[in-house]
C-alpha atoms as a PDB file:
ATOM      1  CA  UNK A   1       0.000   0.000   0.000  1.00  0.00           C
ATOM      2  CA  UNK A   2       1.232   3.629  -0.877  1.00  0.00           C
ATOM      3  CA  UNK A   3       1.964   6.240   1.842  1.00  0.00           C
ATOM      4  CA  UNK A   4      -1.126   8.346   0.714  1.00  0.00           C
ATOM      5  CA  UNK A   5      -2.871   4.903   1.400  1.00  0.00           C
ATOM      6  CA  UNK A   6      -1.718   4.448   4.874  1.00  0.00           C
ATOM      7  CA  UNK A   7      -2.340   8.225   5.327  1.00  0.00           C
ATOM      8  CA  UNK A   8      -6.090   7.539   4.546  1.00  0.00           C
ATOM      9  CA  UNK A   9      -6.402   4.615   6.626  1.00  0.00           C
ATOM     10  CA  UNK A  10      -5.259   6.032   9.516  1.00  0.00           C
ATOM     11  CA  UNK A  11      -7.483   9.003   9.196  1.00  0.00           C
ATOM     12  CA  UNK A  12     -10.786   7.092   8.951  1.00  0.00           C
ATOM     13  CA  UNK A  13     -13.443   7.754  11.965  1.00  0.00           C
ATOM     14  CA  UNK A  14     -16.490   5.680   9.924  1.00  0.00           C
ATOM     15  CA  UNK A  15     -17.443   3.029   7.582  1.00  0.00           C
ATOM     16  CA  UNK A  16     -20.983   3.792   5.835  1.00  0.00           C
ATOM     17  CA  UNK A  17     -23.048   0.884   4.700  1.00  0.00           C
ATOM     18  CA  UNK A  18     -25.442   2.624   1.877  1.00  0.00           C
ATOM     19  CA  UNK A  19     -27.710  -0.158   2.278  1.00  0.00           C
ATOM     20  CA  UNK A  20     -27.292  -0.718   6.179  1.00  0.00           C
ATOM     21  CA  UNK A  21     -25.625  -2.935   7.912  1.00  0.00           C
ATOM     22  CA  UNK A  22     -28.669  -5.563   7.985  1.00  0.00           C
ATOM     23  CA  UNK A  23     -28.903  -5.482   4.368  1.00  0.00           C
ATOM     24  CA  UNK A  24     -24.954  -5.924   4.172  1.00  0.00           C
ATOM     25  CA  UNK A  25     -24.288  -8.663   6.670  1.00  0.00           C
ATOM     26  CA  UNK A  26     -27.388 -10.673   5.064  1.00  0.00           C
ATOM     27  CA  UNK A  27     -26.404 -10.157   1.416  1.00  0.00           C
ATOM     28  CA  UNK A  28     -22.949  -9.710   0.665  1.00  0.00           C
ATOM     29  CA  UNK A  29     -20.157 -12.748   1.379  1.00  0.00           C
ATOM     30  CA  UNK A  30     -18.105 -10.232  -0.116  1.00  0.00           C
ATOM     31  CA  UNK A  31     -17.836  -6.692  -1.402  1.00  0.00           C
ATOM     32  CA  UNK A  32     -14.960  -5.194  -3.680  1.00  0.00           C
ATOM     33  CA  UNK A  33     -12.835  -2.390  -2.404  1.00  0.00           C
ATOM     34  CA  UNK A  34     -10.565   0.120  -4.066  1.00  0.00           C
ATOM     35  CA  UNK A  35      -9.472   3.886  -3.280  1.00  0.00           C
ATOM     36  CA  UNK A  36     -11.826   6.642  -4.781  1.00  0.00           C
ATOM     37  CA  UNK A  37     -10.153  10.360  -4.648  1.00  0.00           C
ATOM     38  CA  UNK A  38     -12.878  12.370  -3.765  1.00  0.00           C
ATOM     39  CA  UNK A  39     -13.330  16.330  -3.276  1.00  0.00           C
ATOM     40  CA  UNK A  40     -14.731  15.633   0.671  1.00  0.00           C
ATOM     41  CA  UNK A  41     -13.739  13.970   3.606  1.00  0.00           C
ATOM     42  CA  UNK A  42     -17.720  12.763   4.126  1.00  0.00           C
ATOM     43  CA  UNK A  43     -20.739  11.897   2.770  1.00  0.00           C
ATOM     44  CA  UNK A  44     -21.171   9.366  -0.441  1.00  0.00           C
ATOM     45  CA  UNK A  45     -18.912  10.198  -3.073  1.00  0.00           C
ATOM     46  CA  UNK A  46     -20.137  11.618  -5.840  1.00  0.00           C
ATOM     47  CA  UNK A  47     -17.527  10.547  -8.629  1.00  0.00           C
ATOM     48  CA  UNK A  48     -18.523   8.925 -11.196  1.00  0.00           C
ATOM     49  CA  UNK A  49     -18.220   4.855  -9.905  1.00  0.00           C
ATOM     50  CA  UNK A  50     -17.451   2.914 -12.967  1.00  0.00           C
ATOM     51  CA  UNK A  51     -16.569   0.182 -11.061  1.00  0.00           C
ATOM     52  CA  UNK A  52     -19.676  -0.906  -9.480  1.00  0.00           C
ATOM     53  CA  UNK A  53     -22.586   0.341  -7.296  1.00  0.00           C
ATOM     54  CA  UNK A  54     -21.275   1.264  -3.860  1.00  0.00           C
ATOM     55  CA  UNK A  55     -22.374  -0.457  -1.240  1.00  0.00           C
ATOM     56  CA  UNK A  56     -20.359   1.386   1.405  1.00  0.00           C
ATOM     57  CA  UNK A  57     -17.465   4.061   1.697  1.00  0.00           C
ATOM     58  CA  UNK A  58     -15.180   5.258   4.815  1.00  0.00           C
ATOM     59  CA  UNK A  59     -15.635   8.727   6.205  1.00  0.00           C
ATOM     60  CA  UNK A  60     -12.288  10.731   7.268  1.00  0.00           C
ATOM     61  CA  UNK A  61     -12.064  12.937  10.377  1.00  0.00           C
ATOM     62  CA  UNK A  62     -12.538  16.507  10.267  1.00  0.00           C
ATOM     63  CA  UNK A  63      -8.911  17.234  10.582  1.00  0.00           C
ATOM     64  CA  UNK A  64      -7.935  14.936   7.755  1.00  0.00           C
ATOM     65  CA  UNK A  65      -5.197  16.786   5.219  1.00  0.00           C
ATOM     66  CA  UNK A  66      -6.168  15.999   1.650  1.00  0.00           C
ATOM     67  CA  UNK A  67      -3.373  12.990   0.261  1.00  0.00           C
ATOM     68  CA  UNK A  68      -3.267  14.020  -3.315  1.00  0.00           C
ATOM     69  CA  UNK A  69      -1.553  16.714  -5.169  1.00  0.00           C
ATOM     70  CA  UNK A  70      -4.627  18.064  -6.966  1.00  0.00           C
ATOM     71  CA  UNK A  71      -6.358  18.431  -3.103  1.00  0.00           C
ATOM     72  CA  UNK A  72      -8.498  15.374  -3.196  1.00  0.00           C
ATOM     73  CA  UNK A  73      -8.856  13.034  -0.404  1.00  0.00           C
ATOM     74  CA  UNK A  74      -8.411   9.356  -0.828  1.00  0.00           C
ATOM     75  CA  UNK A  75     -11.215   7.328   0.707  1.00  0.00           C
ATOM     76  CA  UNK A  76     -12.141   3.663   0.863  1.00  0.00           C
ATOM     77  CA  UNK A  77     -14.943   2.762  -1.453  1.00  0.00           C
ATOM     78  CA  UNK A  78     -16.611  -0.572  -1.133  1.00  0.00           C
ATOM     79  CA  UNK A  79     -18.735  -1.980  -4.603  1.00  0.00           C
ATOM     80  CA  UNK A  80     -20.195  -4.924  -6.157  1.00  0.00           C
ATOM     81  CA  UNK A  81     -20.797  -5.446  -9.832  1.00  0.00           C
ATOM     82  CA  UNK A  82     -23.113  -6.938 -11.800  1.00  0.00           C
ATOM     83  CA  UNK A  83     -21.613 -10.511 -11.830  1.00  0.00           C
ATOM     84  CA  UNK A  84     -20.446 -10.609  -8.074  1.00  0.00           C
ATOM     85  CA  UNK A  85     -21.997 -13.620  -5.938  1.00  0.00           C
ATOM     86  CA  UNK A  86     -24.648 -11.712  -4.170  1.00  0.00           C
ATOM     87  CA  UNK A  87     -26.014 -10.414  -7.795  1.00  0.00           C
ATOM     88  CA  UNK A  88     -28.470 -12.755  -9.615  1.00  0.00           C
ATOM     89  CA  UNK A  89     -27.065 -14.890 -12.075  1.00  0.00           C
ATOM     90  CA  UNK A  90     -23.296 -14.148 -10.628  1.00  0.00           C
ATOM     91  CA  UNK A  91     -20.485 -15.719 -11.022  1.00  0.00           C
ATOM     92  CA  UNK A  92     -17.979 -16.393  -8.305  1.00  0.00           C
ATOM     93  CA  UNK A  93     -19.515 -19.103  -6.536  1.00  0.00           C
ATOM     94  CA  UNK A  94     -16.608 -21.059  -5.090  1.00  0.00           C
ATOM     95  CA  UNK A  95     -13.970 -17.734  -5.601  1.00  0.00           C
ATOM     96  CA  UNK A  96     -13.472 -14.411  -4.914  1.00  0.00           C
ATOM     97  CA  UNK A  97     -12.357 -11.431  -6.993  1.00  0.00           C
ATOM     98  CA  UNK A  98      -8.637 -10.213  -6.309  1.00  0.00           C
ATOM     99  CA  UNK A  99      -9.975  -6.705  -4.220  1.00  0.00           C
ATOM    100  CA  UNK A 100     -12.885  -8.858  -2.581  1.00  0.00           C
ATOM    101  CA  UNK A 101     -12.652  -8.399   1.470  1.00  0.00           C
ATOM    102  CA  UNK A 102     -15.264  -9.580   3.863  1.00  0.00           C
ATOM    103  CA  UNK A 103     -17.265  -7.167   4.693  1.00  0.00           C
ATOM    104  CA  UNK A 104     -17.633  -8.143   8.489  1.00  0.00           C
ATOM    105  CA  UNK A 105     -13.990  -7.738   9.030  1.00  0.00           C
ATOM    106  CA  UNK A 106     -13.732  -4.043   7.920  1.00  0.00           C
ATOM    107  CA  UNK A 107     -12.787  -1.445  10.839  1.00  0.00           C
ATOM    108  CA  UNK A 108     -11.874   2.301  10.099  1.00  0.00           C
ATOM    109  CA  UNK A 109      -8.467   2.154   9.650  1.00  0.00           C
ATOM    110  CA  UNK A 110      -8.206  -1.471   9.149  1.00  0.00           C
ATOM    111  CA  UNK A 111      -7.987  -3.103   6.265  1.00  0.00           C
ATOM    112  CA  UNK A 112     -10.565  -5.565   5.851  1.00  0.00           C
ATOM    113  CA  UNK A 113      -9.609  -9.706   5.170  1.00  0.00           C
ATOM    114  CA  UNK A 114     -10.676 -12.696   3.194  1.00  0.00           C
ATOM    115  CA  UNK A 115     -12.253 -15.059   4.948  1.00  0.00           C
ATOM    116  CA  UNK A 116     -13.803 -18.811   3.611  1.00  0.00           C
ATOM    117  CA  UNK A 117     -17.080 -17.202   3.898  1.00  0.00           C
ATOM    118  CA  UNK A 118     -15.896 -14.441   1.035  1.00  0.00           C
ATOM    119  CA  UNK A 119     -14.033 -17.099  -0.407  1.00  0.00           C
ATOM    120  CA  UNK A 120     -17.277 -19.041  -0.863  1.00  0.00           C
ATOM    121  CA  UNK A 121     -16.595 -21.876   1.541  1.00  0.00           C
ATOM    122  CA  UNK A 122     -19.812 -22.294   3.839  1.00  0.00           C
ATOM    123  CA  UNK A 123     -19.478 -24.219   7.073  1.00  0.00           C
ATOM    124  CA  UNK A 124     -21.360 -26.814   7.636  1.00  0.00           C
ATOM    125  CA  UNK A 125     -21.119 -27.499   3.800  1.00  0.00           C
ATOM    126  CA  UNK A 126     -19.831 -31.097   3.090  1.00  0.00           C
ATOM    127  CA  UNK A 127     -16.172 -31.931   2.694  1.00  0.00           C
ATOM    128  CA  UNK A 128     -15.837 -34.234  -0.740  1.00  0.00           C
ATOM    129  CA  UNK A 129     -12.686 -36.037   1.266  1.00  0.00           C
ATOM    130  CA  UNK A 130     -14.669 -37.431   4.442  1.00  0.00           C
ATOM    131  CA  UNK A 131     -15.849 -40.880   3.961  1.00  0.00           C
ATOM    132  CA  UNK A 132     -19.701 -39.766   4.821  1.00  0.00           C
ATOM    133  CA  UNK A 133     -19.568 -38.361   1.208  1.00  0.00           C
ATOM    134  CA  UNK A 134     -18.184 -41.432  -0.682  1.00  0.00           C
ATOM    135  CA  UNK A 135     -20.038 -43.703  -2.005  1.00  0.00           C
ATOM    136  CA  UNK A 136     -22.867 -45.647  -0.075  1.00  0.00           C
ATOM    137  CA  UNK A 137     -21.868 -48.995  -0.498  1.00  0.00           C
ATOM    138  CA  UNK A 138     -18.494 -47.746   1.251  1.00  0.00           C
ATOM    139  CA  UNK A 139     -16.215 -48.524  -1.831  1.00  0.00           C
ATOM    140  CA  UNK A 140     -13.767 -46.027  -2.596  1.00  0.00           C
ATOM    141  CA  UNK A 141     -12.373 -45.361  -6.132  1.00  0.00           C
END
């Protein structure tokens, strides 16, 4: 990660969940991330997202110094496209896009991780190399 990236970790206060956190924790195994420079240190940004629709986006403190040379702020945006798990008809199943975090494991000023759950391994989901999943006359090929 880049200094200006560090920089904008550290001065998040707030992770917004468009949707709400309900809505997010029900629906969304995963959610893509990437840095949006933005104009304001709050509030949804209002560039244009080609990305994805946001589902979320971190808020910076009120004493936050802008990180880029043309006096934007860089700020955590967190999207899902149109082919992501959690869309109908998506893809991704049993994988996970490269910037794909879970989104239970995002803090401000944290960067979020991968878990099996984002990864698309459920627990409680059956294990193709236990012996209860072989075949039922017990043979094994």
């Amino acid at each position: 990660m880049s200094d200006a990236g560090a920089t904008s970790l550290s001065q998040e206060v707030k992770i917004v969940w468009v949707e709400g956190w309900a809505t997010v924790d029900a629906k969304y195994d995963y959610v893509r991330w990437m840095f949006e420079k933005t104009r304001n240190r709050t509030g949804k940004p209002r560039g244009a997202m080609r990305a994805g629709r946001i589902v979320g986006y971190a808020e910076l403190e009120e004493t936050a110094e802008p990180t880029e040379p043309s006096r934007r702020y860089r700020r955590r945006v967190f999207y899902v496209k149109d082919n992501d798990r959690s869309e109908p008809g998506g893809q991704y199943q049993d994988a996970t896009p490269h910037e794909a975090v879970d989104p239970r494991t995002l803090q401000p000023g944290a960067k979020g991780k991968l878990t099996d759950r984002a990864r698309g391994r459920r627990v409680g989901k059956p294990d193709s190399s236990s012996a209860e999943s072989g075949p039922s006359d017990g043979m094994l090929f």
